[in-house]
Protein backbone atom coordinates (compact mmCIF):
# COMPACT_ATOMS: atom_id res chain seq x y z
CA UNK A 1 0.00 0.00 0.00
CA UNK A 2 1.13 3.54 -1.06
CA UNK A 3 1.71 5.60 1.73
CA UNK A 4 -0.94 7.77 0.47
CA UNK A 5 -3.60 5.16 0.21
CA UNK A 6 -2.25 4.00 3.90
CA UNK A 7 -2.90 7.66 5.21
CA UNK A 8 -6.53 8.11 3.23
CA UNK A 9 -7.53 4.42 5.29
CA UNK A 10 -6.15 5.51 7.90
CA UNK A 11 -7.89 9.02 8.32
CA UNK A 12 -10.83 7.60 7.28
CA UNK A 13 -10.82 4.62 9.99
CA UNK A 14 -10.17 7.72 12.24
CA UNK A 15 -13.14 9.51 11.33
CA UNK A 16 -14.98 6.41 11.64
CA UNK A 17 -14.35 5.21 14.74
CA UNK A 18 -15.48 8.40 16.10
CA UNK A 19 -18.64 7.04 15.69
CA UNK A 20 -18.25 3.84 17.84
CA UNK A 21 -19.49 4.10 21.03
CA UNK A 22 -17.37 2.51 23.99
CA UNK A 23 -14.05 1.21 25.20
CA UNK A 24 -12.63 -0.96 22.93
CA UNK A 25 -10.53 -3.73 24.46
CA UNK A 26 -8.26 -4.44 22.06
CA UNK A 27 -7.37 -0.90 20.48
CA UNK A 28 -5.39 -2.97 17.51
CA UNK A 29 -9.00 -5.17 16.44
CA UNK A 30 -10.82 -1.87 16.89
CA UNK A 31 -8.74 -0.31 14.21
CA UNK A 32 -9.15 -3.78 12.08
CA UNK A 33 -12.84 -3.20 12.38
CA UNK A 34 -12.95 0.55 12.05
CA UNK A 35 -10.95 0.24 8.70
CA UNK A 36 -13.43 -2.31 7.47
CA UNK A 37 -16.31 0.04 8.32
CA UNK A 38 -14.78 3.19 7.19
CA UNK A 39 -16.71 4.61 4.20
CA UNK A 40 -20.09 2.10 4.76
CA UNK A 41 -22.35 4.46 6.68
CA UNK A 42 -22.64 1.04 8.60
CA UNK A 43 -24.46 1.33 12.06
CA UNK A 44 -24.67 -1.65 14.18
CA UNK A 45 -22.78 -3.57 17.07
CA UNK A 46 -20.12 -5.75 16.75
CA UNK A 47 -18.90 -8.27 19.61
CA UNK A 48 -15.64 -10.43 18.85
CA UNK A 49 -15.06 -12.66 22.33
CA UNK A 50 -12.12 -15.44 22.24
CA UNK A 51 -12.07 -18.22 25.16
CA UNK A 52 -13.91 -16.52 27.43
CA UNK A 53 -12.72 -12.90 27.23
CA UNK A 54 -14.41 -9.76 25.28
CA UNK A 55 -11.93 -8.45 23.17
CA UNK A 56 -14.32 -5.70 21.42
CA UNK A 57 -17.59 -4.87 22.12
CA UNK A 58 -19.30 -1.57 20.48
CA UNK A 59 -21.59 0.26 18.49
CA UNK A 60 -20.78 2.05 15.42
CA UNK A 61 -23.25 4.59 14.01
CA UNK A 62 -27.00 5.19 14.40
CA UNK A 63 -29.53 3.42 15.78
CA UNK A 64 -32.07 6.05 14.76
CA UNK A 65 -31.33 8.42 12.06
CA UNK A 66 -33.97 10.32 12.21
CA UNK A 67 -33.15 11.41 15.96
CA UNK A 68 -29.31 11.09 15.57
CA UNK A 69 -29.54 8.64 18.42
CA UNK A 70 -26.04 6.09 18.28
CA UNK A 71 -25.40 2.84 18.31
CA UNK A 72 -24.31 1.25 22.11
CA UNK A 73 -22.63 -1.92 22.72
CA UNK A 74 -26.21 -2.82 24.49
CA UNK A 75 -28.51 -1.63 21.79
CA UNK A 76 -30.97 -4.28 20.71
CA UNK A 77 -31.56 -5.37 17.07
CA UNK A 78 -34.17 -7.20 15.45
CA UNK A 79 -32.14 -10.30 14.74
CA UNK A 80 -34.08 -11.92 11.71
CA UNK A 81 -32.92 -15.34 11.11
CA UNK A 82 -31.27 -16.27 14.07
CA UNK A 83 -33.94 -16.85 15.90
CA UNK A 84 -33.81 -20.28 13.97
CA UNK A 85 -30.87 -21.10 15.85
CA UNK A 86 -32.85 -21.04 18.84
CA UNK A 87 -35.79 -22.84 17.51
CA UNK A 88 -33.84 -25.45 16.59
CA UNK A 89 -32.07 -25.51 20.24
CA UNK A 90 -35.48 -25.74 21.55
CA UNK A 91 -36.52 -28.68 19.55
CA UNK A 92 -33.22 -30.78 20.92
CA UNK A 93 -34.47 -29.47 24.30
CA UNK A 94 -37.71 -31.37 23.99
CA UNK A 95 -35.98 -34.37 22.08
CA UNK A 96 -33.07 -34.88 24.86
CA UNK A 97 -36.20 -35.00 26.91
CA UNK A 98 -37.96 -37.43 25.29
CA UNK A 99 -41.01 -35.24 24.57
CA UNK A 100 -40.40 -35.81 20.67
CA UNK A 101 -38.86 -38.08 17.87
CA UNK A 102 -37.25 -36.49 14.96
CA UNK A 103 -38.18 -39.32 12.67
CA UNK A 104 -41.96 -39.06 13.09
CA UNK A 105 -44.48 -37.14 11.38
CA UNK A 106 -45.64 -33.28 11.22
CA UNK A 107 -48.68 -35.09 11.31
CA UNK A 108 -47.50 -37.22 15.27
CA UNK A 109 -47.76 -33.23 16.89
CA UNK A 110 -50.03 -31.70 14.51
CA UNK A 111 -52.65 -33.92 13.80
CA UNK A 112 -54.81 -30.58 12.04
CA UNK A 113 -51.84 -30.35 9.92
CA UNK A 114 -53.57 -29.50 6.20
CA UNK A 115 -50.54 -29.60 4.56
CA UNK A 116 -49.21 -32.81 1.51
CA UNK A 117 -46.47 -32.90 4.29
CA UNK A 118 -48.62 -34.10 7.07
CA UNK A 119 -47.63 -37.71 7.00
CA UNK A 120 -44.24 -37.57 4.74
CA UNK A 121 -42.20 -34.58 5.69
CA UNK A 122 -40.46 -35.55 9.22
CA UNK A 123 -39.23 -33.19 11.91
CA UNK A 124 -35.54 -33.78 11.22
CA UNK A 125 -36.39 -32.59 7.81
CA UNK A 126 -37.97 -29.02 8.73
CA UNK A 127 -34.65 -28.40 11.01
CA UNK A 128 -32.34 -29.01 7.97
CA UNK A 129 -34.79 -27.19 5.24
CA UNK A 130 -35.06 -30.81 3.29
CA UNK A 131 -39.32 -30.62 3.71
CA UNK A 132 -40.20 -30.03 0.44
CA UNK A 133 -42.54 -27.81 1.46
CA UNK A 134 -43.38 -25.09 -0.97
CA UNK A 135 -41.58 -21.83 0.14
CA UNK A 136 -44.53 -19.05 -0.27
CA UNK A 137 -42.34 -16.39 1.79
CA UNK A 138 -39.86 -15.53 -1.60
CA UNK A 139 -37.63 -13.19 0.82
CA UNK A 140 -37.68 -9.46 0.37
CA UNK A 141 -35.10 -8.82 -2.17
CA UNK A 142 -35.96 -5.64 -3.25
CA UNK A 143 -39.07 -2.87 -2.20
CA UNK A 144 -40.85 -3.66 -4.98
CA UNK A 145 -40.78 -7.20 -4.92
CA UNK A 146 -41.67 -6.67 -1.55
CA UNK A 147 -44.74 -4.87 -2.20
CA UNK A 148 -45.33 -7.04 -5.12
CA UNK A 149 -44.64 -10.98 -3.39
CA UNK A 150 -43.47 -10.58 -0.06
CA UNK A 151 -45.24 -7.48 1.84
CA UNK A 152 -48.61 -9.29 2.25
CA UNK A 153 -47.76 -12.14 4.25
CA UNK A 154 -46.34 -9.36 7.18
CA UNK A 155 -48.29 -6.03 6.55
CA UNK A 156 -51.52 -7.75 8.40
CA UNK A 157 -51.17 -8.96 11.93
CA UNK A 158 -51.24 -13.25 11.90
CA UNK A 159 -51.16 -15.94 15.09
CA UNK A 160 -49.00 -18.53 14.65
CA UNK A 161 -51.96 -20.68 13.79
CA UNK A 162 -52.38 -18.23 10.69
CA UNK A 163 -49.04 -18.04 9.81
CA UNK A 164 -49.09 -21.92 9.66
CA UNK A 165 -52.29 -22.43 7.52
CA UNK A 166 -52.13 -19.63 5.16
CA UNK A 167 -47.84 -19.87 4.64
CA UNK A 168 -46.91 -22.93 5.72
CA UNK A 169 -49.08 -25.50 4.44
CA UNK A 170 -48.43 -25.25 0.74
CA UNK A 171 -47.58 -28.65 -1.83
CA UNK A 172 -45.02 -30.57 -1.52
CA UNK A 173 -42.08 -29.44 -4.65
CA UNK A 174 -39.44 -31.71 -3.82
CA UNK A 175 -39.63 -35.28 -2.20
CA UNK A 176 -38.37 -34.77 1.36
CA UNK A 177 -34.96 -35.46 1.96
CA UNK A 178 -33.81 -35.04 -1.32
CA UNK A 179 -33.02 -31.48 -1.51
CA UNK A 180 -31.92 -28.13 0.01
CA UNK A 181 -34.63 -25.28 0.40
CA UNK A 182 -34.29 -22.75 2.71
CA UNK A 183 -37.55 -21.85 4.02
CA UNK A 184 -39.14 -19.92 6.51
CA UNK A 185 -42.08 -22.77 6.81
CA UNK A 186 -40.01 -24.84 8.03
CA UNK A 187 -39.31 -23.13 11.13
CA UNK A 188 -43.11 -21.70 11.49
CA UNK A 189 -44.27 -25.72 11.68
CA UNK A 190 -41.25 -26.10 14.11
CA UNK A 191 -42.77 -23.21 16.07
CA UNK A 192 -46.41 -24.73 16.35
CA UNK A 193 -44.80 -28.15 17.37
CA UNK A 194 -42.95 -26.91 20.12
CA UNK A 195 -46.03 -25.20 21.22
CA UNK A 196 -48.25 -28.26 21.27
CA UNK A 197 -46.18 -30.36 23.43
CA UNK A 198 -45.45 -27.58 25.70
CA UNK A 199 -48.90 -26.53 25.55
CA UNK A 200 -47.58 -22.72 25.99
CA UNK A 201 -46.77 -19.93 23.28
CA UNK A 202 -43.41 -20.01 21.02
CA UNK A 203 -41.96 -17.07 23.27
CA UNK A 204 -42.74 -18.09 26.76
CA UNK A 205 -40.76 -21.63 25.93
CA UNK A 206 -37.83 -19.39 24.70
CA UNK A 207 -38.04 -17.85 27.79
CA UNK A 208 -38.77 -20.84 30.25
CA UNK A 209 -35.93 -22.44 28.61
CA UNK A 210 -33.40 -20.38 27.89
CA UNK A 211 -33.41 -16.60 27.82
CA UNK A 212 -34.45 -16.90 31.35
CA UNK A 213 -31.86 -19.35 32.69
CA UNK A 214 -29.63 -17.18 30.49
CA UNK A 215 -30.49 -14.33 32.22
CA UNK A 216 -30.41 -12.75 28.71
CA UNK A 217 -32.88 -9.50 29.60
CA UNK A 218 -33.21 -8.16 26.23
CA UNK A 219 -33.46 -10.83 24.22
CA UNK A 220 -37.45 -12.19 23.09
CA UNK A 221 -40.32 -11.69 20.58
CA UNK A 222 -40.20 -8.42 18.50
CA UNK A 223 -43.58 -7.79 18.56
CA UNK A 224 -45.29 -4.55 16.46
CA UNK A 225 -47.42 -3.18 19.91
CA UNK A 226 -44.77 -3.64 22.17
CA UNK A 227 -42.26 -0.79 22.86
CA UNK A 228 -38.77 -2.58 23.45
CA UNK A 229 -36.16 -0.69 25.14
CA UNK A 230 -33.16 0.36 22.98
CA UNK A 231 -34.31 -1.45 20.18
CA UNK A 232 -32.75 -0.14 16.70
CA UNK A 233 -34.72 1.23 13.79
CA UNK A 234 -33.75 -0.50 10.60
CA UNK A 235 -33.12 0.96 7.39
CA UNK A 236 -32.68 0.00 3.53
CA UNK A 237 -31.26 0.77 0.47
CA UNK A 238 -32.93 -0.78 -2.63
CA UNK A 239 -30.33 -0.62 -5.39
CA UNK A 240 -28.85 2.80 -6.33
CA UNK A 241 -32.14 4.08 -4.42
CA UNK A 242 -31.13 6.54 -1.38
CA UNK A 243 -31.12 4.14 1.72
CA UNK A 244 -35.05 4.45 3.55
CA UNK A 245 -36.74 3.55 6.33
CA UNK A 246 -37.39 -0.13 6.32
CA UNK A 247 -40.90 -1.01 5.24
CA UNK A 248 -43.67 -0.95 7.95
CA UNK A 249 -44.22 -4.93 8.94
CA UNK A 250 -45.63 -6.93 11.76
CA UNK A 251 -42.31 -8.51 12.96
CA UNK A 252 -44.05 -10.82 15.16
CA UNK A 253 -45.20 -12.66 11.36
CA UNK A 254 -41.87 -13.87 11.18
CA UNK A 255 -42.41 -16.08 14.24
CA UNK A 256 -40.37 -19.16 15.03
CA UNK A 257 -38.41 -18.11 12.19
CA UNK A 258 -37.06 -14.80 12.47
CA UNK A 259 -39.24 -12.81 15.25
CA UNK A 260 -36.70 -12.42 17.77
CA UNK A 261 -34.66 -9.60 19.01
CA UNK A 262 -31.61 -9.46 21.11
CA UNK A 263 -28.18 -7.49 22.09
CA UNK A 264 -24.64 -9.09 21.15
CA UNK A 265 -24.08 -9.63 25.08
CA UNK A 266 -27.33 -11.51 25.27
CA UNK A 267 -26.29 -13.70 22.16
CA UNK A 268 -22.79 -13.86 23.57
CA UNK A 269 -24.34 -15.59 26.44
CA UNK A 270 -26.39 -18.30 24.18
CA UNK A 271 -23.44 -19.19 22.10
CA UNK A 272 -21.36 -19.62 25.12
CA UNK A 273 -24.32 -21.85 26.72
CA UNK A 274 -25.03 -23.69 23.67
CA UNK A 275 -21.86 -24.80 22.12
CA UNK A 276 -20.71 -25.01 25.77
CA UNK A 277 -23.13 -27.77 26.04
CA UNK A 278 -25.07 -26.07 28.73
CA UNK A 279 -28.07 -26.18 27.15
CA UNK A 280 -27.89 -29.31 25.27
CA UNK A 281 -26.12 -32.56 26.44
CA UNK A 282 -23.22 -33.67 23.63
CA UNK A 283 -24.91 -35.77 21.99
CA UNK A 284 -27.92 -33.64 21.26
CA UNK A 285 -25.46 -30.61 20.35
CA UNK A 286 -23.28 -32.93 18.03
CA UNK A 287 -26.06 -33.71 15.82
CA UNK A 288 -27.01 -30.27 15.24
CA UNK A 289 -23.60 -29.87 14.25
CA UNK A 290 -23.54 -31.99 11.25
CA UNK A 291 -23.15 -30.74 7.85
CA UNK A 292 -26.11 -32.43 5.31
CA UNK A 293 -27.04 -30.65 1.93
CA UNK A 294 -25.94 -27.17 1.62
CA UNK A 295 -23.74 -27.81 4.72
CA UNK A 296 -26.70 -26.78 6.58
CA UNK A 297 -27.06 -28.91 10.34
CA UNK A 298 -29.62 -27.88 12.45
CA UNK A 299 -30.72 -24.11 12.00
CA UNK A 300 -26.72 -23.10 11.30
CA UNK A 301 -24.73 -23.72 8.41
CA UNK A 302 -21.70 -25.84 9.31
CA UNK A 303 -18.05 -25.67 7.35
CA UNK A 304 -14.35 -24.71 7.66
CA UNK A 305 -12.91 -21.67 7.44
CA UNK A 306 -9.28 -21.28 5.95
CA UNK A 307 -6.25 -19.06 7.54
CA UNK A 308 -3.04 -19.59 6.15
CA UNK A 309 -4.03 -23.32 5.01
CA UNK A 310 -5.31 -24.45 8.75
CA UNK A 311 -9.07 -25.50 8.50
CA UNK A 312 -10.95 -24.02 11.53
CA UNK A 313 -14.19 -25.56 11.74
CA UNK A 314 -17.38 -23.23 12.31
CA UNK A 315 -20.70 -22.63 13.04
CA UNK A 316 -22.71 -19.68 10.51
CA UNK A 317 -25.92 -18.15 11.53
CA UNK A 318 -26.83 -15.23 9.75
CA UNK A 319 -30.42 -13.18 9.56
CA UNK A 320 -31.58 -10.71 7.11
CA UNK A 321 -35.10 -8.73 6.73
CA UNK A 322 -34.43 -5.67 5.03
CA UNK A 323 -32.36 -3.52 6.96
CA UNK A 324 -31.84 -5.59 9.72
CA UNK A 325 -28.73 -7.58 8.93
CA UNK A 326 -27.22 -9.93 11.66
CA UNK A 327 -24.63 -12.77 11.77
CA UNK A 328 -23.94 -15.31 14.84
CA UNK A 329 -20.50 -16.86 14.07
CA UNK A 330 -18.72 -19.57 16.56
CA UNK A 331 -15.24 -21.04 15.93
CA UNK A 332 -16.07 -24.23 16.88
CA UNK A 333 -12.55 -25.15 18.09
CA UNK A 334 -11.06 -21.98 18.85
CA UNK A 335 -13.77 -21.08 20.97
CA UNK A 336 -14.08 -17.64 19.10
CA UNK A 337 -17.51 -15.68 18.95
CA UNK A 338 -18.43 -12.98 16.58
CA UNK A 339 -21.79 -11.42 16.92
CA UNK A 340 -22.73 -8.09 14.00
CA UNK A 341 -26.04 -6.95 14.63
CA UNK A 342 -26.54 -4.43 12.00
CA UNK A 343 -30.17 -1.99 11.32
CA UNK A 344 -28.87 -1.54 7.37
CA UNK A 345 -28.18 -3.61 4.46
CA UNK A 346 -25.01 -1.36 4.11
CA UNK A 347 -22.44 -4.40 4.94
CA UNK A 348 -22.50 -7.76 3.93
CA UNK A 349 -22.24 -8.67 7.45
CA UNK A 350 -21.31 -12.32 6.53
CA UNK A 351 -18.03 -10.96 4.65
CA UNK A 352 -17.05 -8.66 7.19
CA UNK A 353 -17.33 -11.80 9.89
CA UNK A 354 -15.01 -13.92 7.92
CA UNK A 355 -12.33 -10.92 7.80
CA UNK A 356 -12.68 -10.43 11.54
CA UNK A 357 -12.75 -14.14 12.18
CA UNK A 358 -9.30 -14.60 10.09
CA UNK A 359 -7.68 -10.82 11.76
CA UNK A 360 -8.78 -12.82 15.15
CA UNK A 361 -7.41 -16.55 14.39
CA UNK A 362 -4.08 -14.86 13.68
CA UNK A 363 -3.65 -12.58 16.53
CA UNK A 364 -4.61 -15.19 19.17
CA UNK A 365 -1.55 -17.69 20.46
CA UNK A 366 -2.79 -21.29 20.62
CA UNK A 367 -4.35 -22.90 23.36
């Protein structure tokens, strides 16, 4: 790098890191990250913990634009598809516990089930997207697709019931277990299960059974009538459109499969309890940990990553609804946790998680 380039990153990680909000505790990884961010107009909170120890833990930019209000290391975030992850921890919950079979039936748990899957597609299938199930949520790719496919299905308050029978109950496209399909009914059937043998609703499980224990306090349902402390406002930008406020939804429609919100401390706190096998005994944890099609296990993707040819296996869990743009990423045998809640579409937050994870791998001596 010229030394010209090197000053213009430079100033400019300068400038930007005037925007993050806290201590950082390792100045050297703050710079990595503030480099990476420089020129983005990212805002969001970023949490990189190895073995135990936070090494960074801040906001960068605003949570709300409109009021100039910045990001904290505690500010929540709608966290999209992540909730998954804990979905899928809930199911291996009530499996471990013998309060379910992963080979049987939607049909075993949900015997109103309306759907061709009723009797073929099994549970283990919905966790690993292999149902078949038609996918009628198409993702919101753009605003207007959005208001053209997607919008519907969230603009209009639904129970889970609703979700389930209007989104969720469509043909079967592919024989189950034969291919990949990421889908959002998957996890909505997931949802309804859990609540019929627990015979209580999707969030107070998540609570009962882990955010509580957890003690994570801002972590649960984003709901549209509930007013969440320090919760982010999300924004997008649609092509070379100037970035806007994300589109007015009922985030509770997203459900079992992306209706959560939480702070990178809280999710801190459920990685460390989940792949420390606190929540799950081995066994149960192992087999959410294996790769199938797509390298997808149970509501995480599941590969290597390479640093200077050494294979570090992880665990991938990102979420993104519009603006709101998360990742959950766990180095499974480093024991290294990177958590980027973002409220912008600004970053691909994925990308940014594999530089930090390699900047991180490098600087850390070996156990």
């Amino acid at each position: 790098m010229h030394r010209r380039e090197f000053l213009t990153t430079s100033m400019a990680a300068m400038a930007y890191a005037q925007l993050a909000h806290a201590a950082p505790q390792d100045a050297s990884l703050d710079t990595f990250v503030a480099e990476k961010l420089a020129g983005t107009d990212f805002g969001g909170t970023i949490l990189v913990a190895v073995r135990g120890s936070t090494l960074l833990q801040q906001g960068y930019g605003l949570a709300d634009r409109a009021l100039a209000v910045p990001c904290t290391a505690d500010t929540a975030y709608r966290i999209a598809s992540i909730t998954k992850l804990f979905t899928a921890t809930l199911v291996q919950q009530l499996r471990q516990a013998g309060k379910l079979d992963l080979e049987a039936p939607i049909a075993t748990y949900l015997p109103n089930y309306r759907g061709e899957g009723a009797s073929k597609v099994r549970l283990r299938q919905l966790l690993n997207h292999t149902s078949g199930i038609e996918n009628s949520d198409k993702g919101l790719t753009s605003f207007a697709d959005a208001a053209r496919t997607g919008i519907p299905a969230y603009q209009l308050p639904h129970t889970p019931q609703e979700l389930m029978d209007q989104f969720a109950s469509g043909p079967l496209v592919n024989e189950p277990g034969t291919a990949f399909d990421y889908n959002n009914a998957d996890y909505v059937i997931l949802g309804q299960i859990i609540e019929a043998i627990e015979v209580a609703p999707f969030d107070r499980v998540v609570e009962t059974r882990i955010t509580g224990p957890l003690n994570m306090t801002s972590t649960g349902m984003a709901v549209q009538s509930r007013i969440i402390l320090r919760l982010a406002s999300s924004y997008y930008k649609d092509g070379q459109a100037p970035l806007a406020n994300d589109l007015p939804v009922y985030p509770q429609n997203w459900y079992a499969a992306g209706g959560m919100y939480s702070t990178a401390g809280d999710l801190l706190a459920f990685a460390n309890a989940l792949y420390g096998k606190r929540l799950l005994q081995e066994t149960a944890l192992a087999e959410m940990l294996v790769p199938g099609l797509d390298e997808y296990g149970f509501g995480q993707w599941i590969s290597t990553l390479d640093v200077d040819g050494q294979k570090h296996r992880f665990a991938q869990r990102p979420g993104r609804i519009m603006g709101a743009n998360t990742l959950l990423l766990r180095l499974l045998d480093d024991d290294i946790t990177i958590v980027i809640l973002a409220n912008t579409n600004l970053v691909d937050t994925d990308s940014l998680g594999f530089q930090i994870a390699r900047q991180v791998v490098r600087s850390t001596p070996k156990a």
